[in-house]
PDB file of N, CA and C in Angstrom:
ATOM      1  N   UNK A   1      34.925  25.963 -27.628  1.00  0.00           N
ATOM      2  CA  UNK A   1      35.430  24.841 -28.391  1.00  0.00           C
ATOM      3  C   UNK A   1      34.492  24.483 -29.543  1.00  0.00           C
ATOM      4  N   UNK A   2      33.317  24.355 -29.335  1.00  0.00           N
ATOM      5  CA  UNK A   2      32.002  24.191 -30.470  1.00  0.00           C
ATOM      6  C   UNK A   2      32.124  25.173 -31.480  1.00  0.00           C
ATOM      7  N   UNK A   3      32.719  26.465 -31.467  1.00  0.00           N
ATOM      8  CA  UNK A   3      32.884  27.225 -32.983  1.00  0.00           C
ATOM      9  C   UNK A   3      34.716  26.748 -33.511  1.00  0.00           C
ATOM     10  N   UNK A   4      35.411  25.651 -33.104  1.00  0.00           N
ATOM     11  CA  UNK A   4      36.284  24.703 -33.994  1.00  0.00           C
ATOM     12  C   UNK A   4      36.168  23.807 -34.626  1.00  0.00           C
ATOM     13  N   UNK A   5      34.347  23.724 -34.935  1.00  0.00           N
ATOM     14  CA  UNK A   5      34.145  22.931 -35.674  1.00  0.00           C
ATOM     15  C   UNK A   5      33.140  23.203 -36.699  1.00  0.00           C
ATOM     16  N   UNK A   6      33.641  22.412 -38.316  1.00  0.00           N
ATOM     17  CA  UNK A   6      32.149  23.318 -38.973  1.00  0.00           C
ATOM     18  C   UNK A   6      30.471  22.508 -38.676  1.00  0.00           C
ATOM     19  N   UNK A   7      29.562  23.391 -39.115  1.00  0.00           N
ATOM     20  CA  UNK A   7      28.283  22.618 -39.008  1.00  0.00           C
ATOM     21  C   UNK A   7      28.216  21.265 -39.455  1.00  0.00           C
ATOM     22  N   UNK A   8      28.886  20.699 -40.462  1.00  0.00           N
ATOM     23  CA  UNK A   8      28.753  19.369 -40.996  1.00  0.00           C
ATOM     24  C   UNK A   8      29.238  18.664 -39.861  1.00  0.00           C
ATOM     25  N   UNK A   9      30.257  19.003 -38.903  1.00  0.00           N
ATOM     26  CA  UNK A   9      30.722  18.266 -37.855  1.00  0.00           C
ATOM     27  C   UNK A   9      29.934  18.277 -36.931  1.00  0.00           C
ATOM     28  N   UNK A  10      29.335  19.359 -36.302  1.00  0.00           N
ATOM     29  CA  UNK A  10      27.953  19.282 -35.257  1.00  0.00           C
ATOM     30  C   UNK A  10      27.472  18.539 -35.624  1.00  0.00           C
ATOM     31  N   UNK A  11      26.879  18.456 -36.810  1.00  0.00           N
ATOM     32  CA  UNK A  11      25.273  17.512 -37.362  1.00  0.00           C
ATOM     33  C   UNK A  11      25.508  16.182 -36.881  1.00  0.00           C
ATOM     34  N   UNK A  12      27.268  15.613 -37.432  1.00  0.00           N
ATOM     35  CA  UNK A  12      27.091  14.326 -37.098  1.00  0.00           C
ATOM     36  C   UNK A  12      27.759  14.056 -36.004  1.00  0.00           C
ATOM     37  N   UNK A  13      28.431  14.871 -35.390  1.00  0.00           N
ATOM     38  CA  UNK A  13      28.522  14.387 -33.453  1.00  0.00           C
ATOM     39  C   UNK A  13      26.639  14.703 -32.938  1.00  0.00           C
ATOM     40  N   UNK A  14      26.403  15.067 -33.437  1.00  0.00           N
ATOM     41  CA  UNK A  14      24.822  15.007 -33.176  1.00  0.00           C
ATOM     42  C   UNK A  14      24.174  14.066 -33.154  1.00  0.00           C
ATOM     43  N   UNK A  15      24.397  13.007 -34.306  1.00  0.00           N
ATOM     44  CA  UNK A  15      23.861  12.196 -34.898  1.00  0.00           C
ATOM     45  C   UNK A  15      24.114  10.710 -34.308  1.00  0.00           C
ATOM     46  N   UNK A  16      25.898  11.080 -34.024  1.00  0.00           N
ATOM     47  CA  UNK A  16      26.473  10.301 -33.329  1.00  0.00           C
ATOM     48  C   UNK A  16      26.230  10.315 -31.275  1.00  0.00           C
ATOM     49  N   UNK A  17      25.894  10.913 -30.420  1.00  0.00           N
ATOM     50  CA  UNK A  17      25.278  11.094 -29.903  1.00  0.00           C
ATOM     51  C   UNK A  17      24.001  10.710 -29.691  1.00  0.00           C
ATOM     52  N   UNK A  18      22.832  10.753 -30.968  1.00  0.00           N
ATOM     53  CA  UNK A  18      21.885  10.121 -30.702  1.00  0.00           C
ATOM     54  C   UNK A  18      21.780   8.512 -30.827  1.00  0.00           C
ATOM     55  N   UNK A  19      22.588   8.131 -31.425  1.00  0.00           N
ATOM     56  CA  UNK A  19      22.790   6.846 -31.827  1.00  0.00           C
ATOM     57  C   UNK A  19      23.532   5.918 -30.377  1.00  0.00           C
ATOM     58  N   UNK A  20      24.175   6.391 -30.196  1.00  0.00           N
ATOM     59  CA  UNK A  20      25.192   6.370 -28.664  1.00  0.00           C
ATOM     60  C   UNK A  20      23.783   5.914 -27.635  1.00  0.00           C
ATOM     61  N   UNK A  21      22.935   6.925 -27.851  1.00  0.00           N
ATOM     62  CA  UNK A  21      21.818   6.600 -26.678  1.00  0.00           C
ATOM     63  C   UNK A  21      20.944   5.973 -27.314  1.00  0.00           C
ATOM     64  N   UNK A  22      20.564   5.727 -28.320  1.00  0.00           N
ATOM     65  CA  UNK A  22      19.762   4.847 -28.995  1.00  0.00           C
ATOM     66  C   UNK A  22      19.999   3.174 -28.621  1.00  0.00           C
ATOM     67  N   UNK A  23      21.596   3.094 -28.275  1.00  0.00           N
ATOM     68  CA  UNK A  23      21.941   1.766 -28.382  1.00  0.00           C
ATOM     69  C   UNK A  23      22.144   1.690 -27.069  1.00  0.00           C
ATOM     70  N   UNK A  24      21.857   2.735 -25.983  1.00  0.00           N
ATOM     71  CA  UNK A  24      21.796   2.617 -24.743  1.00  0.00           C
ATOM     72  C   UNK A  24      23.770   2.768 -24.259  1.00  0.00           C
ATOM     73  N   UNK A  25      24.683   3.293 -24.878  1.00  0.00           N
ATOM     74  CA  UNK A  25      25.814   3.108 -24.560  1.00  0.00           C
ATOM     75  C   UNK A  25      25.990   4.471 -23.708  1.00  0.00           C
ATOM     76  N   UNK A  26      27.618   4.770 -23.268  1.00  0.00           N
ATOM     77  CA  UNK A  26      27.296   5.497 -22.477  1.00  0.00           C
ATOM     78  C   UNK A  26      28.741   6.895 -22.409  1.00  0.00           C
ATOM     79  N   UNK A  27      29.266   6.429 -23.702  1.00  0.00           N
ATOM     80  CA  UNK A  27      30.393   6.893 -24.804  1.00  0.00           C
ATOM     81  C   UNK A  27      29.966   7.287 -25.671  1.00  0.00           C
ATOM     82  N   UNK A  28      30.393   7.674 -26.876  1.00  0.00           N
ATOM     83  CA  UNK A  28      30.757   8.135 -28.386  1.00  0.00           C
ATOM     84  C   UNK A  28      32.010   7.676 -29.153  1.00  0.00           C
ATOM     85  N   UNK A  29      31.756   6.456 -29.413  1.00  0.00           N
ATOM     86  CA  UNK A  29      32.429   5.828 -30.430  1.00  0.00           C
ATOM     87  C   UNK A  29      33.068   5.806 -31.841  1.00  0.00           C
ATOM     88  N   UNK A  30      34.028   5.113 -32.059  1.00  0.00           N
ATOM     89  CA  UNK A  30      34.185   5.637 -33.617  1.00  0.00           C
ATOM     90  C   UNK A  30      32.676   4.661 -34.501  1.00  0.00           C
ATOM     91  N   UNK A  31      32.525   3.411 -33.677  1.00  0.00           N
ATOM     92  CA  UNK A  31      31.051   3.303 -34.589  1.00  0.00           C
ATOM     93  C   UNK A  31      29.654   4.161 -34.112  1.00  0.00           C
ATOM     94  N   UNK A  32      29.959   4.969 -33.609  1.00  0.00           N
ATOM     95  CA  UNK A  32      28.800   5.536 -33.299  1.00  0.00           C
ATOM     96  C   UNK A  32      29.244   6.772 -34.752  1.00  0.00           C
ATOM     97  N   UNK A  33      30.085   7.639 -34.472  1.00  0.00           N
ATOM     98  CA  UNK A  33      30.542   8.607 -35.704  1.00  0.00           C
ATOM     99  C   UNK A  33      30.288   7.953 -36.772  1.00  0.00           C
ATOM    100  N   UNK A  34      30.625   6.518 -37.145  1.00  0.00           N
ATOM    101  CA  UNK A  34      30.746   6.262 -38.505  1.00  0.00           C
ATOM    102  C   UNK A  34      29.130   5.903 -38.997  1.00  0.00           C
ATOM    103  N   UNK A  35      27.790   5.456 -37.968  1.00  0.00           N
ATOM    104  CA  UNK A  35      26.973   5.791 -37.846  1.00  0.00           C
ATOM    105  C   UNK A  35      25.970   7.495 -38.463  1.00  0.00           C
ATOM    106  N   UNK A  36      26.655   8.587 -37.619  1.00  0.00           N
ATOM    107  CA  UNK A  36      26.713   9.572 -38.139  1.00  0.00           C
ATOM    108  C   UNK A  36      26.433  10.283 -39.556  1.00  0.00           C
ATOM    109  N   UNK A  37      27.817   9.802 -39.567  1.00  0.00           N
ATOM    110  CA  UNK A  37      28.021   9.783 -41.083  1.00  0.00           C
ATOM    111  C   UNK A  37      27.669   9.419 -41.958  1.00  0.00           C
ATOM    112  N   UNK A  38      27.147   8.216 -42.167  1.00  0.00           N
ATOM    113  CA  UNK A  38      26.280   7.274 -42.977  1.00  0.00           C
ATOM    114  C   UNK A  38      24.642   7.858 -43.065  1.00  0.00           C
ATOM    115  N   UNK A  39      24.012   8.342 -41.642  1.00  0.00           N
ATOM    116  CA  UNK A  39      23.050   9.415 -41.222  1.00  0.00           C
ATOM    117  C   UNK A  39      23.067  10.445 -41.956  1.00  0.00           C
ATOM    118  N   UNK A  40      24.175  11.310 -42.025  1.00  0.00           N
ATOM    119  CA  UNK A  40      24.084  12.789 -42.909  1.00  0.00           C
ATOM    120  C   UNK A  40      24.104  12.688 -43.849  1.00  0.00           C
ATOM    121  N   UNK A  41      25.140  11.195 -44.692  1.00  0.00           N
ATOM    122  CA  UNK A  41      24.746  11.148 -46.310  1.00  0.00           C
ATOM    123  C   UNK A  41      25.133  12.480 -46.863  1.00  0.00           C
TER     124      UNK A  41
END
């Protein structure tokens, strides 16, 4: 399933993910993605 997505999408489910545990949650949110995103710039 991970090669249906391109690298720009890893980076920020990545990003989003770290943020997810940063804030101690225990999901992946659309504010965690939009997080992300704002991250990869």
């Amino acid at each position: 399933m991970n090669n249906m997505f391109t690298d720009g999408v890893k980076r920020v489910m990545q990003l989003a993910r770290e943020e997810s545990a940063r804030l101690g949650h225990n999901y992946i949110g659309t504010e965690h993605l939009l997080l992300g995103i704002i991250k990869d710039g």
